[in-house]
C-alpha atoms as a PDB file:
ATOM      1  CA  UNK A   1       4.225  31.019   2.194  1.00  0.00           C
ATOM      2  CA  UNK A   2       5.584  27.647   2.935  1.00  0.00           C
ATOM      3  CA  UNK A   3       3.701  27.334   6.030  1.00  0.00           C
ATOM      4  CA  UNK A   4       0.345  28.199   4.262  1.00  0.00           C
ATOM      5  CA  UNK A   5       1.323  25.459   1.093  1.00  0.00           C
ATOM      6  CA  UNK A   6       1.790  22.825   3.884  1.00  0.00           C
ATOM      7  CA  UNK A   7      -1.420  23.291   5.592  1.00  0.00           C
ATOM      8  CA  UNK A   8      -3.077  23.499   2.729  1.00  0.00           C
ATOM      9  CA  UNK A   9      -1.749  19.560   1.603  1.00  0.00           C
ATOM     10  CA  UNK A  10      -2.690  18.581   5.654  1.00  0.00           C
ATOM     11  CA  UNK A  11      -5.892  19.683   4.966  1.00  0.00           C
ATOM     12  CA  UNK A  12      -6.153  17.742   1.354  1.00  0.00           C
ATOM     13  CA  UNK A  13      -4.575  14.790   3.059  1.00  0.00           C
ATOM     14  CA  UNK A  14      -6.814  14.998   6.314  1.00  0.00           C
ATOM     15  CA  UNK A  15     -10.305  15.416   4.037  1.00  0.00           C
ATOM     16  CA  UNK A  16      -9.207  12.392   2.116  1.00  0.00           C
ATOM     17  CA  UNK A  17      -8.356   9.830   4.202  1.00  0.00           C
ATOM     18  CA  UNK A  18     -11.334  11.335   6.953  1.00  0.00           C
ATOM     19  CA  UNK A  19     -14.538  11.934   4.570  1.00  0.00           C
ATOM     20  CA  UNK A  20     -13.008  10.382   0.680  1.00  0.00           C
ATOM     21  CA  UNK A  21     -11.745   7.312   1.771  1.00  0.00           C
ATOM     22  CA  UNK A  22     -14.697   6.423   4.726  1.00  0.00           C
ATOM     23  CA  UNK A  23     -17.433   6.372   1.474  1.00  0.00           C
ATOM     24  CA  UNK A  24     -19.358   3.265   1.551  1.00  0.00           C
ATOM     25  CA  UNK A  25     -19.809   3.222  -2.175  1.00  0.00           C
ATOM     26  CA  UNK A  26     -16.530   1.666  -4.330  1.00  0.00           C
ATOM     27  CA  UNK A  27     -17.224   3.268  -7.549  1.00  0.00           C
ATOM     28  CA  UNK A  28     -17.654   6.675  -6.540  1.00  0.00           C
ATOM     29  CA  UNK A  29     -15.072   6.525  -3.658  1.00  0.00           C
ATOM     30  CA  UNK A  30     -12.518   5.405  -6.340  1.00  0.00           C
ATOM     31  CA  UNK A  31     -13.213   7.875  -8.734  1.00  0.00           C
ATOM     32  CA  UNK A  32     -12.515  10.819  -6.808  1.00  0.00           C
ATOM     33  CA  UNK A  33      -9.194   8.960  -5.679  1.00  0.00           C
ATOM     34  CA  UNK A  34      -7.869   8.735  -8.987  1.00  0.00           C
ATOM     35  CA  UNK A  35      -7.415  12.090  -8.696  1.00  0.00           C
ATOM     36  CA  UNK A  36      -4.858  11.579  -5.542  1.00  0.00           C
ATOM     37  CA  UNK A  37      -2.910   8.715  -6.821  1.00  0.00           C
ATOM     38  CA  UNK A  38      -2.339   6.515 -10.169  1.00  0.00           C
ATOM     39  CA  UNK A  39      -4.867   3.663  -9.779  1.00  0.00           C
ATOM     40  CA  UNK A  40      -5.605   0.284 -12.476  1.00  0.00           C
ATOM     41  CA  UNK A  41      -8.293  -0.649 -13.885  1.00  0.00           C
ATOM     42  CA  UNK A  42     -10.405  -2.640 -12.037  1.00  0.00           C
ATOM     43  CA  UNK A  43      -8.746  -1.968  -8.712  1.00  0.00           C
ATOM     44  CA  UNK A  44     -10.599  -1.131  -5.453  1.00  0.00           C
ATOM     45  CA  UNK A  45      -9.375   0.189  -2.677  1.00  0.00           C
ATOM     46  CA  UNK A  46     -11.787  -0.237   0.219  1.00  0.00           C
ATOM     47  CA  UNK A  47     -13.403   2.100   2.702  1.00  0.00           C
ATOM     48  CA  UNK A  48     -11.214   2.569   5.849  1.00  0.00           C
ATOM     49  CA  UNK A  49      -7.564   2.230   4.029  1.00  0.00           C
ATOM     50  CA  UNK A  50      -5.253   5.354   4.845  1.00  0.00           C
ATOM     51  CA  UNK A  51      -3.448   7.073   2.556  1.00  0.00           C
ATOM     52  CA  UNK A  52      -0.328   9.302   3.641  1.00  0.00           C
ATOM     53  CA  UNK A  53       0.616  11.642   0.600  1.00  0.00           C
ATOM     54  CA  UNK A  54       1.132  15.509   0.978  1.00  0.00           C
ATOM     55  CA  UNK A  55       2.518  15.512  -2.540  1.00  0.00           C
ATOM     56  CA  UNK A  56       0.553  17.269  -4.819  1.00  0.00           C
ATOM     57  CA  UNK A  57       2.273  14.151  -7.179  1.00  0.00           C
ATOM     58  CA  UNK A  58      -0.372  11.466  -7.847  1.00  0.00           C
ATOM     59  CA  UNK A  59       2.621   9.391  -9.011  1.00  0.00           C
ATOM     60  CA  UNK A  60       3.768   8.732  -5.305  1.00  0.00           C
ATOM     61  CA  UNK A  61       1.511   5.808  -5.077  1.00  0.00           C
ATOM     62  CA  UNK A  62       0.531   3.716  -8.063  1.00  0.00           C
ATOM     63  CA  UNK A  63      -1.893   0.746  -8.170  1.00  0.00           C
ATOM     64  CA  UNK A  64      -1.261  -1.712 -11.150  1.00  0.00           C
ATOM     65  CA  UNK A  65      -4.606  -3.337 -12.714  1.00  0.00           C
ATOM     66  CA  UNK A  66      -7.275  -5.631 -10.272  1.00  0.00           C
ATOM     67  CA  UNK A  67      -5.643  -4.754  -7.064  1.00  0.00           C
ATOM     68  CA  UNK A  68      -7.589  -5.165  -3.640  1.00  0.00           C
ATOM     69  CA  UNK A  69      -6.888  -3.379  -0.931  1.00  0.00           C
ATOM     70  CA  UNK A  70      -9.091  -3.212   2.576  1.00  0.00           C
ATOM     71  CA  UNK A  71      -9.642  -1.939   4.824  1.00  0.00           C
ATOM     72  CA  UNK A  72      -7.380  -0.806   7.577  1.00  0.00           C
ATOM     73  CA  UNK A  73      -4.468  -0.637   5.499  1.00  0.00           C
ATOM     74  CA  UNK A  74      -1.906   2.255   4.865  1.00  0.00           C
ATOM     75  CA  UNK A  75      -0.495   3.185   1.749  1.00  0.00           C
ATOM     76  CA  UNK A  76       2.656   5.730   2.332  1.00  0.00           C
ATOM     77  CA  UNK A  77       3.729   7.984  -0.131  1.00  0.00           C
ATOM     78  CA  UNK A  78       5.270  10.354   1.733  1.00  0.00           C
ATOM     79  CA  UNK A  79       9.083   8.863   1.240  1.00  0.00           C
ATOM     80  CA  UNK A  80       9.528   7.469  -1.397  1.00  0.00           C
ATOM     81  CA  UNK A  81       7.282   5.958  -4.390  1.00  0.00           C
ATOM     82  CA  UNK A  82       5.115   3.052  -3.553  1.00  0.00           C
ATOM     83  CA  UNK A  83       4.797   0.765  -6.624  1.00  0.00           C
ATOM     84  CA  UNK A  84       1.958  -2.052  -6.473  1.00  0.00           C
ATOM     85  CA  UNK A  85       1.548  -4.176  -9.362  1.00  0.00           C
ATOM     86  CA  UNK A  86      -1.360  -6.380 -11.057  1.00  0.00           C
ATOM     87  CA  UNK A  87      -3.612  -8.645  -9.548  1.00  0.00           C
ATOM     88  CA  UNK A  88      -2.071  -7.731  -5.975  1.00  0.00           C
ATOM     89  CA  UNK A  89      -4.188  -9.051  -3.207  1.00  0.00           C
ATOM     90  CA  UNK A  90      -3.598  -6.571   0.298  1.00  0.00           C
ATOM     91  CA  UNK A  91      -5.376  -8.082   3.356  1.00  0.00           C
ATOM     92  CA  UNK A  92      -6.642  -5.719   6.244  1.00  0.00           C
ATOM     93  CA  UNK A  93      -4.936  -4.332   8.022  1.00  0.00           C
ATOM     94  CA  UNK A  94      -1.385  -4.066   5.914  1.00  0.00           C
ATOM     95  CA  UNK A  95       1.140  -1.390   6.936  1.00  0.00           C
ATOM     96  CA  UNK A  96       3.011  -0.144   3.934  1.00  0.00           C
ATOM     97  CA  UNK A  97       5.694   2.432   4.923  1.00  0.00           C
ATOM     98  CA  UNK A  98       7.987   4.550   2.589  1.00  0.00           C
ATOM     99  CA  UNK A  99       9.310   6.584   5.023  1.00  0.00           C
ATOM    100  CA  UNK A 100      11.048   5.755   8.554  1.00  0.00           C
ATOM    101  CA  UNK A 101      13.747   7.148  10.786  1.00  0.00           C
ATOM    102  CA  UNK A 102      17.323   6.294  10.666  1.00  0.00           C
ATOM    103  CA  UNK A 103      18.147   4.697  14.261  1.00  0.00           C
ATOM    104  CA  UNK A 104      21.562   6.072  14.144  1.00  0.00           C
ATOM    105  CA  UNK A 105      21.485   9.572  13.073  1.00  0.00           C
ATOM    106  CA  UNK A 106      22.075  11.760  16.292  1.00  0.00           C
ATOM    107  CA  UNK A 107      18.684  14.191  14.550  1.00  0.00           C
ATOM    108  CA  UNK A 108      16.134  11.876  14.191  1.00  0.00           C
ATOM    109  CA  UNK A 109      16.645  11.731  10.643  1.00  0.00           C
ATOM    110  CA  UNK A 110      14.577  10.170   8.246  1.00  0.00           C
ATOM    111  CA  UNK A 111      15.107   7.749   5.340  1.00  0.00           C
ATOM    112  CA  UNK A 112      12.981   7.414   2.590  1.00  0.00           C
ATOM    113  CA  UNK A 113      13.121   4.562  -0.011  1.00  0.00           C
ATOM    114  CA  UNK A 114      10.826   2.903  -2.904  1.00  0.00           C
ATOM    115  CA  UNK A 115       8.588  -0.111  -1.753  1.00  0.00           C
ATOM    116  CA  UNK A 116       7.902  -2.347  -5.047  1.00  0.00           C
ATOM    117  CA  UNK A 117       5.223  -4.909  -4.570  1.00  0.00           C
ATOM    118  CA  UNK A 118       4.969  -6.990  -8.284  1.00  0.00           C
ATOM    119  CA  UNK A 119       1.989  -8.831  -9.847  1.00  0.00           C
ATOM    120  CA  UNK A 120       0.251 -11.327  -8.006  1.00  0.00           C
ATOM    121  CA  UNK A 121       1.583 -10.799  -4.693  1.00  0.00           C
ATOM    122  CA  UNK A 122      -0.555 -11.107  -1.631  1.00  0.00           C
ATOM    123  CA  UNK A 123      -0.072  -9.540   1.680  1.00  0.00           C
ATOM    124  CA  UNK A 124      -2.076 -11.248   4.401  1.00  0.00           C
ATOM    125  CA  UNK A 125      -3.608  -9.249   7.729  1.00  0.00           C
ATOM    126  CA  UNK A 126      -1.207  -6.915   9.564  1.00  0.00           C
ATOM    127  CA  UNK A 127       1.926  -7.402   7.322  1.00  0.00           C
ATOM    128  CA  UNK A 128       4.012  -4.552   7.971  1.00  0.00           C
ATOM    129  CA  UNK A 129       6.183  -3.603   4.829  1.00  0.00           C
ATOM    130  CA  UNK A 130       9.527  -1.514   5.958  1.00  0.00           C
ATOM    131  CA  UNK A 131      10.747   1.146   3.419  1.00  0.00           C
ATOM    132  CA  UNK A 132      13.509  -0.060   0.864  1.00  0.00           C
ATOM    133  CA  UNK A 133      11.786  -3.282   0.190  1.00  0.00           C
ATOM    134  CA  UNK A 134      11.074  -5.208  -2.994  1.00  0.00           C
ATOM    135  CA  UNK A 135       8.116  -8.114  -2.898  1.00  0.00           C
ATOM    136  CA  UNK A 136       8.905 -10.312  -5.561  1.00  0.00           C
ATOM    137  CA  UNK A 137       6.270 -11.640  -8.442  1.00  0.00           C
ATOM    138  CA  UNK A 138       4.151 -14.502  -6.696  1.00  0.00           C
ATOM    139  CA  UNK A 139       5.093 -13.811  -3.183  1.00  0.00           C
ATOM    140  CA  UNK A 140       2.852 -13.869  -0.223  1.00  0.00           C
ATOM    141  CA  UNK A 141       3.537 -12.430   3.181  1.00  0.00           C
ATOM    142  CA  UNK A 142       2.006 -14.291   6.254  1.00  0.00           C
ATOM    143  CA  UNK A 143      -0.769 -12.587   8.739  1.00  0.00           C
ATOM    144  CA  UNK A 144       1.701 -10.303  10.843  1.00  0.00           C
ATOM    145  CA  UNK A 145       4.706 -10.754   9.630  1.00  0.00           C
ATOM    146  CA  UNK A 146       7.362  -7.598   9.080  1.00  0.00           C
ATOM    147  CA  UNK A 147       9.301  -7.479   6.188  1.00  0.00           C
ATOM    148  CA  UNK A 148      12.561  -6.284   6.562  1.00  0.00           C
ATOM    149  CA  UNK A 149      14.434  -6.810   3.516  1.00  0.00           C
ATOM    150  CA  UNK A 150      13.662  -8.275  -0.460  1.00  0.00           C
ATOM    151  CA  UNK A 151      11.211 -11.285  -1.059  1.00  0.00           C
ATOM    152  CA  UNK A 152      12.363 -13.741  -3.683  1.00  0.00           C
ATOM    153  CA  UNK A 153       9.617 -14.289  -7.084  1.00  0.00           C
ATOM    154  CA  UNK A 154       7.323 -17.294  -5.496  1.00  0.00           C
ATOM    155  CA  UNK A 155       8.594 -17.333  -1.884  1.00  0.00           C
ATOM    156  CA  UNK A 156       6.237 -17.414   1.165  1.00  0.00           C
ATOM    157  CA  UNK A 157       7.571 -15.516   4.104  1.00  0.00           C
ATOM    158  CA  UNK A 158       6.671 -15.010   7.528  1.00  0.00           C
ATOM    159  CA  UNK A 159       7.844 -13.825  11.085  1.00  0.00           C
ATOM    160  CA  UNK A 160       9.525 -10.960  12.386  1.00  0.00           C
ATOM    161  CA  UNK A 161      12.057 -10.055  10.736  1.00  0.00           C
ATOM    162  CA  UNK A 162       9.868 -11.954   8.039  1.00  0.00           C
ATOM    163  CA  UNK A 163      12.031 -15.282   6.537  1.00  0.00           C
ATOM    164  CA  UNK A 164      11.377 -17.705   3.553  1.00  0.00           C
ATOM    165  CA  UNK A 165       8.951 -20.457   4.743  1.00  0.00           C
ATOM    166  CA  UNK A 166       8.444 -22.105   1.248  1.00  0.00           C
ATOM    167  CA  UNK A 167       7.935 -21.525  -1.784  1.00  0.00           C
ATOM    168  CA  UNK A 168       4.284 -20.411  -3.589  1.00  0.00           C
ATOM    169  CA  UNK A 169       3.057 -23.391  -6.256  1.00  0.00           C
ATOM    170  CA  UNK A 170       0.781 -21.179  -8.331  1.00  0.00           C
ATOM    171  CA  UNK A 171       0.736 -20.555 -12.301  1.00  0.00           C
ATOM    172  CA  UNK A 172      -0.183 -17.272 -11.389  1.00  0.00           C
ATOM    173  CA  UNK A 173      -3.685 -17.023 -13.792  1.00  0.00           C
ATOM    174  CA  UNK A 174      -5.764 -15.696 -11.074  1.00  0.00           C
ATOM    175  CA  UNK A 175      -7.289 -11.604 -11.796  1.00  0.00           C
ATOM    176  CA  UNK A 176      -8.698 -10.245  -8.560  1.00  0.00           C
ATOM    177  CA  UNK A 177     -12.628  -8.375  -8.924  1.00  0.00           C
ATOM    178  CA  UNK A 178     -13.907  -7.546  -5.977  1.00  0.00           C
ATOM    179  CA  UNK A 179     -16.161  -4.897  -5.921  1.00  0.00           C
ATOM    180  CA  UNK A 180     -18.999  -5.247  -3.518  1.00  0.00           C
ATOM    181  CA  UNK A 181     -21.887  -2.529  -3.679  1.00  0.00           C
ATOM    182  CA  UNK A 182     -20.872  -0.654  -0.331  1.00  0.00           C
ATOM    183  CA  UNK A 183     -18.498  -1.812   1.573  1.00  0.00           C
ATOM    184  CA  UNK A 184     -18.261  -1.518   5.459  1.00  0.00           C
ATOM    185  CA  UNK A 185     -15.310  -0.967   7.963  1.00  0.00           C
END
């Protein structure tokens, strides 16, 4: 029975992400993922983004209010929760694990921890976000950087491991819209 209940979610999980999430048209491809995970109003997640969630749980991943996300990206739910607050901007390309294997564990073991990204963060292109991590409010994470560990409220980081570069000058009163009539790959 457990064999037929997990083939059944890789199926769910393989449809989405393969036919759901490759729709050219926002509206519609947003609707029908509202019923896979908690999603804001105003929020779009692009064609092309990946979404890794066998949970029948739509509160694995939740999108706060006037969140972009394009394409390329991968949203992990498979771990623990993914939390992504208001007015979060995600370049392409972002990597967003909750899930990853213990390097010390003589079984390959995983570990699984919450990622919290808060309001008006933005991740530029190919930012890869480690499990465990909290972005602070006002953060943004350079074009390829990999964070390893907690962002500070209003730091910029970059590198690998990703360090504090400066700190973000913003009052913050920015709400992202994007919604283009179809959107390509």
């Amino acid at each position: 029975m457990k064999q037929i209940s997990e083939f059944i979610k890789s199926v769910r999980l393989f449809l989405v992400n393969k036919l759901v999430l490759k729709l050219p048209f926002p509206h519609l491809r947003n609707w029908i993922l509202k019923l896979y995970l908690i999603k804001g109003k105003q929020s779009n997640i692009m064609s092309g983004v990946t979404v890794l969630n066998k949970s029948f749980k739509r509160g694995k991943i939740t999108i706060g209010d006037n969140c972009i996300i394009n394409s390329g990206c991968i949203l992990d739910g498979r771990g623990g929760f993914l939390k992504i607050g208001n007015n979060v901007d995600i370049a392409k390309g972002v990597w967003i694990f909750t899930i990853g294997h213990d390097p010390h564990s003589d079984m390959h073991d995983t570990i699984s921890k919450d990622v919290i990204i808060h309001d008006h963060v933005w991740l530029a292109s190919r930012a890869i976000i480690l499990p465990g991590v909290v972005i602070g409010k006002g953060s943004v994470v350079a074009a390829g950087s990999v964070v390893t560990k907690d962002v500070p409220p209003s730091s910029i980081v970059a590198g690998n491991p990703a360090r504090v570069i400066g700190k973000r000058k913003s009052a913050l009163r920015y709400r992202n819209n994007f919604f283009p009539y179809l959107d390509m790959i």
